[in-house]
N, C-alpha and C. Protein backbone atom coordinates (compact mmCIF):
# COMPACT_ATOMS: atom_id res chain seq x y z
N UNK A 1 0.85 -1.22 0.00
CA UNK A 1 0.00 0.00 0.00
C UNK A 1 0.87 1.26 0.00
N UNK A 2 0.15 2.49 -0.45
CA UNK A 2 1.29 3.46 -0.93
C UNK A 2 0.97 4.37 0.64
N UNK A 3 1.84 5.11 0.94
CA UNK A 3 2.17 5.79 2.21
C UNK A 3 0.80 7.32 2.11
N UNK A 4 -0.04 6.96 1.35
CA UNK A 4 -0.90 8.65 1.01
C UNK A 4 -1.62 9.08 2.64
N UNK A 5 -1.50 7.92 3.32
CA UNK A 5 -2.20 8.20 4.77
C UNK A 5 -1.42 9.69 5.63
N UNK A 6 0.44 9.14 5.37
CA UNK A 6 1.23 9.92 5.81
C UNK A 6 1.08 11.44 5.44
N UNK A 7 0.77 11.55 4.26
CA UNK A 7 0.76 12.95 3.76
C UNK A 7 -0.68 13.36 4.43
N UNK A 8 -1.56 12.51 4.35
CA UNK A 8 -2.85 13.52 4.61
C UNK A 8 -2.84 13.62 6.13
N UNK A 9 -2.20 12.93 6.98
CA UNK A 9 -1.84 13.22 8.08
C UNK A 9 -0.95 14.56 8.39
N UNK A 10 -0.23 14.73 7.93
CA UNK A 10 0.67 15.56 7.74
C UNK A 10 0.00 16.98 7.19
N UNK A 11 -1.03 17.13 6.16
CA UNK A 11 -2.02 17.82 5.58
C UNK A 11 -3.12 18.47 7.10
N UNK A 12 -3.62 17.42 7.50
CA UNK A 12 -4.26 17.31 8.41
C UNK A 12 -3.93 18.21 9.69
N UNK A 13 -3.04 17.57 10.16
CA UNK A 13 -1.78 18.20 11.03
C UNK A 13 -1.67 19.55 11.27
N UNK A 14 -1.41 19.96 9.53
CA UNK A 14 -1.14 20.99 9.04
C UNK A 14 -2.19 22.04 9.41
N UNK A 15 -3.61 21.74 9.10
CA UNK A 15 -4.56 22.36 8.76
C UNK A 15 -5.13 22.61 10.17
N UNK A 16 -5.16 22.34 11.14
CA UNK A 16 -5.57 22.21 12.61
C UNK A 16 -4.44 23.00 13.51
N UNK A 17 -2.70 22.85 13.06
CA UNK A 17 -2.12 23.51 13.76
C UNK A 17 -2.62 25.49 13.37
N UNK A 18 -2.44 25.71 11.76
CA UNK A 18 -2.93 26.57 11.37
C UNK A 18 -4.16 27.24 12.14
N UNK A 19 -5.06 26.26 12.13
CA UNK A 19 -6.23 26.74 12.35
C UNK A 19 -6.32 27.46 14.52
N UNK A 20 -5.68 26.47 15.04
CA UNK A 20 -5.14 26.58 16.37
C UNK A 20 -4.65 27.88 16.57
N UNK A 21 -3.47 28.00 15.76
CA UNK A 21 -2.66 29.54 15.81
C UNK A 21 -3.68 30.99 15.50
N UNK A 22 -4.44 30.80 14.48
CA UNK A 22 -5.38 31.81 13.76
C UNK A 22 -6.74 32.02 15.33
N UNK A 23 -6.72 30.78 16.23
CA UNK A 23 -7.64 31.38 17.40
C UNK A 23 -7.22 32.20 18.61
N UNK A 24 -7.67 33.24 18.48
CA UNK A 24 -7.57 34.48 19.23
C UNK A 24 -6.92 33.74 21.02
């Protein structure tokens, strides 16, 4: 199986730390 879990984890990750920082 190809590793695409890793990236959307990583995507994921991404998108929540972002979103974390952007709350007041």
């Amino acid at each position: 199986r190809s590793r695409w879990g890793a990236r959307l984890a990583r995507a994921v990750h991404a998108a929540v730390l972002e979103g974390a920082l952007r709350q007041p």
